[in-house]
C-alpha atoms as a PDB file:
ATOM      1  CA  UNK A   1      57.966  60.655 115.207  1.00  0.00           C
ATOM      2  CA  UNK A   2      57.259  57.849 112.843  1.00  0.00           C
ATOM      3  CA  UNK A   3      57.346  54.382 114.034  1.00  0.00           C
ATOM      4  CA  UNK A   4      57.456  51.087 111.614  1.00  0.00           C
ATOM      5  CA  UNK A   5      57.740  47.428 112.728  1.00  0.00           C
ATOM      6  CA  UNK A   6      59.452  45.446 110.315  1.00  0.00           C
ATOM      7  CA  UNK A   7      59.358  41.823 110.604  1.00  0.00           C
ATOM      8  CA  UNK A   8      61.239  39.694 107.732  1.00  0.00           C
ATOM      9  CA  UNK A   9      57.900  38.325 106.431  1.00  0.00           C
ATOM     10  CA  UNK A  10      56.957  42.210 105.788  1.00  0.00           C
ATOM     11  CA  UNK A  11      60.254  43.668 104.405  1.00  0.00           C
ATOM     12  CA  UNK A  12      60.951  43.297 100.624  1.00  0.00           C
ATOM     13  CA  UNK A  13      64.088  44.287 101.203  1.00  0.00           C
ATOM     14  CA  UNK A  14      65.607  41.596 102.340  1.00  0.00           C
ATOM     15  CA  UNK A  15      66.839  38.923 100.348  1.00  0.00           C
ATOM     16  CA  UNK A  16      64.777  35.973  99.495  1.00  0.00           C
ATOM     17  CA  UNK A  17      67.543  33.641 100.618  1.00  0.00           C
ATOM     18  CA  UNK A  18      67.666  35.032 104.204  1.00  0.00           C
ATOM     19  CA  UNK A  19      67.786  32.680 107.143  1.00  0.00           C
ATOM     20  CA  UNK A  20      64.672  31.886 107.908  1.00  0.00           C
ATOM     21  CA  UNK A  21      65.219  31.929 111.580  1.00  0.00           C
ATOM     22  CA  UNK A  22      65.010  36.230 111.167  1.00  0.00           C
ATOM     23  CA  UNK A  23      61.728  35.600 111.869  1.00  0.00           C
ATOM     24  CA  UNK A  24      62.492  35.363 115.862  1.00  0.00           C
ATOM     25  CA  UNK A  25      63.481  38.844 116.107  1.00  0.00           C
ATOM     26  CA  UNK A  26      61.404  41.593 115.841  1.00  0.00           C
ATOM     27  CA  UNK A  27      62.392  44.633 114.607  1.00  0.00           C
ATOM     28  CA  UNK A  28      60.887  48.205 115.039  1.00  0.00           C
ATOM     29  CA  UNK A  29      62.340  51.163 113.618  1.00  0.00           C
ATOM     30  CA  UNK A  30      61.290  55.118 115.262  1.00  0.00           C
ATOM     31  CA  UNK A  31      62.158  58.139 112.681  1.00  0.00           C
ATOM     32  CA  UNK A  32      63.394  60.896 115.216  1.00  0.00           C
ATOM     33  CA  UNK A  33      64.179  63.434 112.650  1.00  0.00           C
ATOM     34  CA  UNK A  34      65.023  63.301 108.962  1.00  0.00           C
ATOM     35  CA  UNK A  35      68.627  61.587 109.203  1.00  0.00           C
ATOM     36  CA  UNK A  36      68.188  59.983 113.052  1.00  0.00           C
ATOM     37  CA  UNK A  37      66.757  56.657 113.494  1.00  0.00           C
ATOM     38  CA  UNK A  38      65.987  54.407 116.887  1.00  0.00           C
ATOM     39  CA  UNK A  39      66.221  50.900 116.156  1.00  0.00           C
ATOM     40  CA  UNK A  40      65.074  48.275 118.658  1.00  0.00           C
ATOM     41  CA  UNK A  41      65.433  44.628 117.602  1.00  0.00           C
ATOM     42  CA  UNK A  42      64.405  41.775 120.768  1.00  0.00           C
ATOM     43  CA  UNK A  43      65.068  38.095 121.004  1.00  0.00           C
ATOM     44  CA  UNK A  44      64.310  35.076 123.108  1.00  0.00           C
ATOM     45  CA  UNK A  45      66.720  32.925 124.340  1.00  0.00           C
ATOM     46  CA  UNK A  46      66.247  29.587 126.129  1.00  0.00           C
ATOM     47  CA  UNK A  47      68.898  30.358 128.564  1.00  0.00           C
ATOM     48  CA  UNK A  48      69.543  32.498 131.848  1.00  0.00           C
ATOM     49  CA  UNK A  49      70.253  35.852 131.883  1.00  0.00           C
ATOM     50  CA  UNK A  50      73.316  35.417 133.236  1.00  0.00           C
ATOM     51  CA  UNK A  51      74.710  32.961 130.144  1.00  0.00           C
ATOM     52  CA  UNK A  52      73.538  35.619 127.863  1.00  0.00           C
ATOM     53  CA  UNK A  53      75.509  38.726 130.046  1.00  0.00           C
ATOM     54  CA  UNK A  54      78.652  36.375 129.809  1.00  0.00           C
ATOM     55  CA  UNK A  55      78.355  36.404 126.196  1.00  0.00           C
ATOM     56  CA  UNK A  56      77.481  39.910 125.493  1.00  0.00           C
ATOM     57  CA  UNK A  57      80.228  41.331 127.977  1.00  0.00           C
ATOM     58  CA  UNK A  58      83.380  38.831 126.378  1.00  0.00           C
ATOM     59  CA  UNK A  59      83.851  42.011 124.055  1.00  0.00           C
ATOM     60  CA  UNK A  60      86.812  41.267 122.721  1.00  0.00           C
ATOM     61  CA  UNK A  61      85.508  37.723 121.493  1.00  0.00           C
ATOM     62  CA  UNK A  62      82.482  39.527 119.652  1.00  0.00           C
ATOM     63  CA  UNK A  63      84.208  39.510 116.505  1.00  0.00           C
ATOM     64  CA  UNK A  64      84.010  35.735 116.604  1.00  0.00           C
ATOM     65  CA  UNK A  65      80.408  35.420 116.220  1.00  0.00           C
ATOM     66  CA  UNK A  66      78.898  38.644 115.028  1.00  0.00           C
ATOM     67  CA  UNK A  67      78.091  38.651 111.711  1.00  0.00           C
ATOM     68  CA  UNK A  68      78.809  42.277 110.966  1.00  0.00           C
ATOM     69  CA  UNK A  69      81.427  43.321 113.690  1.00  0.00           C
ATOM     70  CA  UNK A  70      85.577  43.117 111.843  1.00  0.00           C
ATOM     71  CA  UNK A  71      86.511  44.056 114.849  1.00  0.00           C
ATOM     72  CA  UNK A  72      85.768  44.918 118.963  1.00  0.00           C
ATOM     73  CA  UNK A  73      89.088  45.738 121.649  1.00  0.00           C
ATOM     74  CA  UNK A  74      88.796  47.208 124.775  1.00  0.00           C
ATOM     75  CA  UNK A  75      90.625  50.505 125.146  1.00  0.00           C
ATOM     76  CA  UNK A  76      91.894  52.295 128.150  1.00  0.00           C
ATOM     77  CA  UNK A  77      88.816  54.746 129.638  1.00  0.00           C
ATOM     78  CA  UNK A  78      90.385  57.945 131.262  1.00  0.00           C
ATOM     79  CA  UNK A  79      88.093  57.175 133.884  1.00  0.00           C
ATOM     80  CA  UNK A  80      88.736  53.564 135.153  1.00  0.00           C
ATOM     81  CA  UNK A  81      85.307  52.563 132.662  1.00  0.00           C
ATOM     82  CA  UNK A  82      84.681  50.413 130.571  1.00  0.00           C
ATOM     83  CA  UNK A  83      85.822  51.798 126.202  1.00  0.00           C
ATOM     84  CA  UNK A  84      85.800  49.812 123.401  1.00  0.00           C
ATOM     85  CA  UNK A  85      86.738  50.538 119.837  1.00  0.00           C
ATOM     86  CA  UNK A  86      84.594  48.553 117.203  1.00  0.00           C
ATOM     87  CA  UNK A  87      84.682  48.613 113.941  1.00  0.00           C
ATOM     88  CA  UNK A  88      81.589  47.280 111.845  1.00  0.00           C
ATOM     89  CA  UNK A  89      82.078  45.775 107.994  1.00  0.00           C
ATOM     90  CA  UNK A  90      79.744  45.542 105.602  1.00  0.00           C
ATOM     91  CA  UNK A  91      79.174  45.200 101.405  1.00  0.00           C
ATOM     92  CA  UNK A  92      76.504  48.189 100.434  1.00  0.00           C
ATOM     93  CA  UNK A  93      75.997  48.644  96.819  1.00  0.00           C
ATOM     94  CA  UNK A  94      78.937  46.524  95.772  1.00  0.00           C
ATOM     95  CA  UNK A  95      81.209  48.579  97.641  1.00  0.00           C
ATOM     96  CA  UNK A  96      82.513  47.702 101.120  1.00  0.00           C
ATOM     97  CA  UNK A  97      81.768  50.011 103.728  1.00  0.00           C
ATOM     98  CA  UNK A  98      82.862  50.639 107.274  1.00  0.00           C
ATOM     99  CA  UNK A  99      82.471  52.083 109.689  1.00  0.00           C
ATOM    100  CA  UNK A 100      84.398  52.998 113.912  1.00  0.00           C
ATOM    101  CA  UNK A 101      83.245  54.037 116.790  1.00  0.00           C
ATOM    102  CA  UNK A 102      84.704  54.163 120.655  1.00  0.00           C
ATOM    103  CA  UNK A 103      81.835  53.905 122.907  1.00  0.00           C
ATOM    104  CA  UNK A 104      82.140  54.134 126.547  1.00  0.00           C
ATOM    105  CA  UNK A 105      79.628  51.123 128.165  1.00  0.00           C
ATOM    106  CA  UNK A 106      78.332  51.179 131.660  1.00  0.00           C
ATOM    107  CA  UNK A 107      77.021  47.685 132.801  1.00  0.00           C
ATOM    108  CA  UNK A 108      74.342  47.000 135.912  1.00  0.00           C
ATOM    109  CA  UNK A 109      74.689  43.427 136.258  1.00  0.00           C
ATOM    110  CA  UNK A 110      73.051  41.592 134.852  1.00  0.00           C
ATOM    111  CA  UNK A 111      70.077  43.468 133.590  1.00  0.00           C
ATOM    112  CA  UNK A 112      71.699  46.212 131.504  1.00  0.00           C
ATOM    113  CA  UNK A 113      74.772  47.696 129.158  1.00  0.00           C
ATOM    114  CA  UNK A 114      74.250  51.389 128.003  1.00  0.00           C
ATOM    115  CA  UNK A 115      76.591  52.676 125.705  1.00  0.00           C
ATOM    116  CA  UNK A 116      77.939  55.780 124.025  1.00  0.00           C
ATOM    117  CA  UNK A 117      79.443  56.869 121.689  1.00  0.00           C
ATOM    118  CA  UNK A 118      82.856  59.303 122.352  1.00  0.00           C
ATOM    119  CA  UNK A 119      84.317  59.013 118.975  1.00  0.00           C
ATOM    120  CA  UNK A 120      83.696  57.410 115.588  1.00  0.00           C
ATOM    121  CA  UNK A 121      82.178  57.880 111.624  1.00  0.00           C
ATOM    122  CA  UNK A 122      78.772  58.881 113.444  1.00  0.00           C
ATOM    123  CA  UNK A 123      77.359  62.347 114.180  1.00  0.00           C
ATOM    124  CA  UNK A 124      75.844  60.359 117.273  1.00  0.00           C
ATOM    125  CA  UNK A 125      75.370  56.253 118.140  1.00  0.00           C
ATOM    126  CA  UNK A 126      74.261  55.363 121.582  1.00  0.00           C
ATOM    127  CA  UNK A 127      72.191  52.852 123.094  1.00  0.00           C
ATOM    128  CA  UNK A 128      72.098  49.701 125.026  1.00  0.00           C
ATOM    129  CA  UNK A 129      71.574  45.927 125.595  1.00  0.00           C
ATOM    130  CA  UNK A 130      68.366  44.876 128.224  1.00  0.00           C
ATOM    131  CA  UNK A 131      68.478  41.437 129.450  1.00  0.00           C
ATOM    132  CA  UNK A 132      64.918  40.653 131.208  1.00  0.00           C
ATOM    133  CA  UNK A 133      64.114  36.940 132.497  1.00  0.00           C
ATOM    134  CA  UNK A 134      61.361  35.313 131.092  1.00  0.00           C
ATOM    135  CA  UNK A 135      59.723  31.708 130.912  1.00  0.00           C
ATOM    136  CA  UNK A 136      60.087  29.999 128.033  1.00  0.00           C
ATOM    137  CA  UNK A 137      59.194  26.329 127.269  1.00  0.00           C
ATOM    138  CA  UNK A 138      58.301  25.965 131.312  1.00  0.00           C
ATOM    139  CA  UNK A 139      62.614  27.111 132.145  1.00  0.00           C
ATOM    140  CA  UNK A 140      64.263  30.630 132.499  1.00  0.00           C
ATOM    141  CA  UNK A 141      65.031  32.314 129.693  1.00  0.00           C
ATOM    142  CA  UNK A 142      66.175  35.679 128.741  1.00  0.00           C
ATOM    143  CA  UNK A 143      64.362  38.434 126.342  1.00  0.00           C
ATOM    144  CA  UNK A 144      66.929  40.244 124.825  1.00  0.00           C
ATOM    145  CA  UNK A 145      66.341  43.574 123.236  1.00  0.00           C
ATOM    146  CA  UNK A 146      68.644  45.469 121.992  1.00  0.00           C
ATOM    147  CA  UNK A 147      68.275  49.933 120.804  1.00  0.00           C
ATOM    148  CA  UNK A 148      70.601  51.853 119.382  1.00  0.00           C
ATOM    149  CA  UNK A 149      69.817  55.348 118.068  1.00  0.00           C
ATOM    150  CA  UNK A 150      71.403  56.289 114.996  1.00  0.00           C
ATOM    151  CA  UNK A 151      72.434  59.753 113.493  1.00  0.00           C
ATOM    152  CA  UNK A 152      74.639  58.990 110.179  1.00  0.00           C
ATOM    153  CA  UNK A 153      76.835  62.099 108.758  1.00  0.00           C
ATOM    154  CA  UNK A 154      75.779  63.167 106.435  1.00  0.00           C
ATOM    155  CA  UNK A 155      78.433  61.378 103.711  1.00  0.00           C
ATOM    156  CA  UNK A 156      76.074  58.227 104.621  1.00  0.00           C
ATOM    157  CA  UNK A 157      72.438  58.062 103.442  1.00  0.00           C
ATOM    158  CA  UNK A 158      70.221  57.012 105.802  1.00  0.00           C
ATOM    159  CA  UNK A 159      67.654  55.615 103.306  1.00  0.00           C
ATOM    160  CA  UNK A 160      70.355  53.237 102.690  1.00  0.00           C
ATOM    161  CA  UNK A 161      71.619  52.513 105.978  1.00  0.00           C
ATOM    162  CA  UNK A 162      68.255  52.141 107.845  1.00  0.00           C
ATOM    163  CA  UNK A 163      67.246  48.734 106.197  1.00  0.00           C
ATOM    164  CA  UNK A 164      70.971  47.629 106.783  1.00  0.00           C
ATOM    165  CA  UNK A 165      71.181  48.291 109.930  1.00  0.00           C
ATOM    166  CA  UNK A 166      67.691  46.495 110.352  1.00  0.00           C
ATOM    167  CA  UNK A 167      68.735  43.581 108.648  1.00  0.00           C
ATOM    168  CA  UNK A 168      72.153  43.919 110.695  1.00  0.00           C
ATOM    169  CA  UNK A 169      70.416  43.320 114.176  1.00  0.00           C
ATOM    170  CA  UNK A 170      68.457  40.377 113.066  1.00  0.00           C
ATOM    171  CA  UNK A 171      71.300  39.011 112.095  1.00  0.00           C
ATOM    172  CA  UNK A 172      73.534  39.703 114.950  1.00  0.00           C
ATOM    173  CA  UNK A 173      70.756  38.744 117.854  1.00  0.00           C
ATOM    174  CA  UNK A 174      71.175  35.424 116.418  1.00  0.00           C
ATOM    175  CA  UNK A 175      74.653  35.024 116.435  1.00  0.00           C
ATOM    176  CA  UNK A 176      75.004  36.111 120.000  1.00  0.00           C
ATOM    177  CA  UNK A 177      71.212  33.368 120.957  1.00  0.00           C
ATOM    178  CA  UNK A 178      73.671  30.667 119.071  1.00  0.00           C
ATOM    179  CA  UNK A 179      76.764  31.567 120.530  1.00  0.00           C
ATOM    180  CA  UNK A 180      74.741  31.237 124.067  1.00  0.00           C
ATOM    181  CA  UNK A 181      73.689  27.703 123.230  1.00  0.00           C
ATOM    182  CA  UNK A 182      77.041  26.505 121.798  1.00  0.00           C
ATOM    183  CA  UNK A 183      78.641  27.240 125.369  1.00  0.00           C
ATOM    184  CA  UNK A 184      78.923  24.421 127.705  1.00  0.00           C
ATOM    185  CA  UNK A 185      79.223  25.058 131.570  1.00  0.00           C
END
């Protein structure tokens, strides 16, 4: 296994014009095999755990925020759990691509959110939020990490979707730190 840390400063990739606020999440990519990836991107947020749970768990309001998510409903689990059905939206070499999945979540308030995928345009996509207080500026904040593992078919190039999805989760952890600070309780 191959591990790489990308931080914005470091990846060429990424366009010059990128919010320069990518530089609060780190990023650190694990090559499992050939086509499987493990991507784990973390974040601090100046708020409690328990604001940042509210957010991350108002699935259906996801959409609103998250840069690269079209869409996010909850479905009915055979099992009384907890399903969603997401579908991700991007532009990838001038072409717009997308992607679904149904993932089945399990939550442990207010620390954790595994998911699963059941169904989707993945040979495998699994993963999970972490949501671990820490001190920040002298008040409670959260450190939010968040891993997904990543097996594209084989119709979508990893090479290609690797930096993307990097790039993806920056993006994204923001969103959900600035949709935390925008709510008022």
């Amino acid at each position: 296994m191959i591990k790489e840390q990308n931080t914005p400063q470091s990846d060429s990739k990424l366009p010059e014009d990128t919010n320069p606020n990518l530089q609060d999440v780190t990023v650190e990519v694990e090559i499992i095999t050939d086509r499987q990836r493990k991507i784990a991107a973390k974040i601090k947020i100046a708020n409690p755990v328990e604001k940042v749970w509210k957010v991350l768990t108002d699935y259906q309001a996801l959409p609103e925020f998250v840069p690269s998510l079209a869409s996010s409903r909850k479905l009915e689990h055979p099992n009384g759990g907890i399903r969603l059905e997401q579908i991700g939206s991007q532009r990838l070499l001038r072409m717009n691509f997308s992607a679904r999945v149904v993932l089945d979540l399990e939550e442990s308030f207010p620390n954790l959110i595994n998911f699963q995928m059941v169904e989707g345009d993945f040979k495998d996509f699994c993963g999970s939020w972490r949501l671990n207080s820490c001190i920040l500026d002298d008040k409670t904040g959260t450190l939010l990490c968040y891993t997904v593992k990543v097996w594209p078919k084989l119709t979508m190039p990893s090479r290609i979707i690797e930096p993307r999805l990097s790039q993806d989760m920056q993006s994204n952890l923001l969103a959900v730190r600035q949709r935390v600070e925008e709510i008022q309780e």
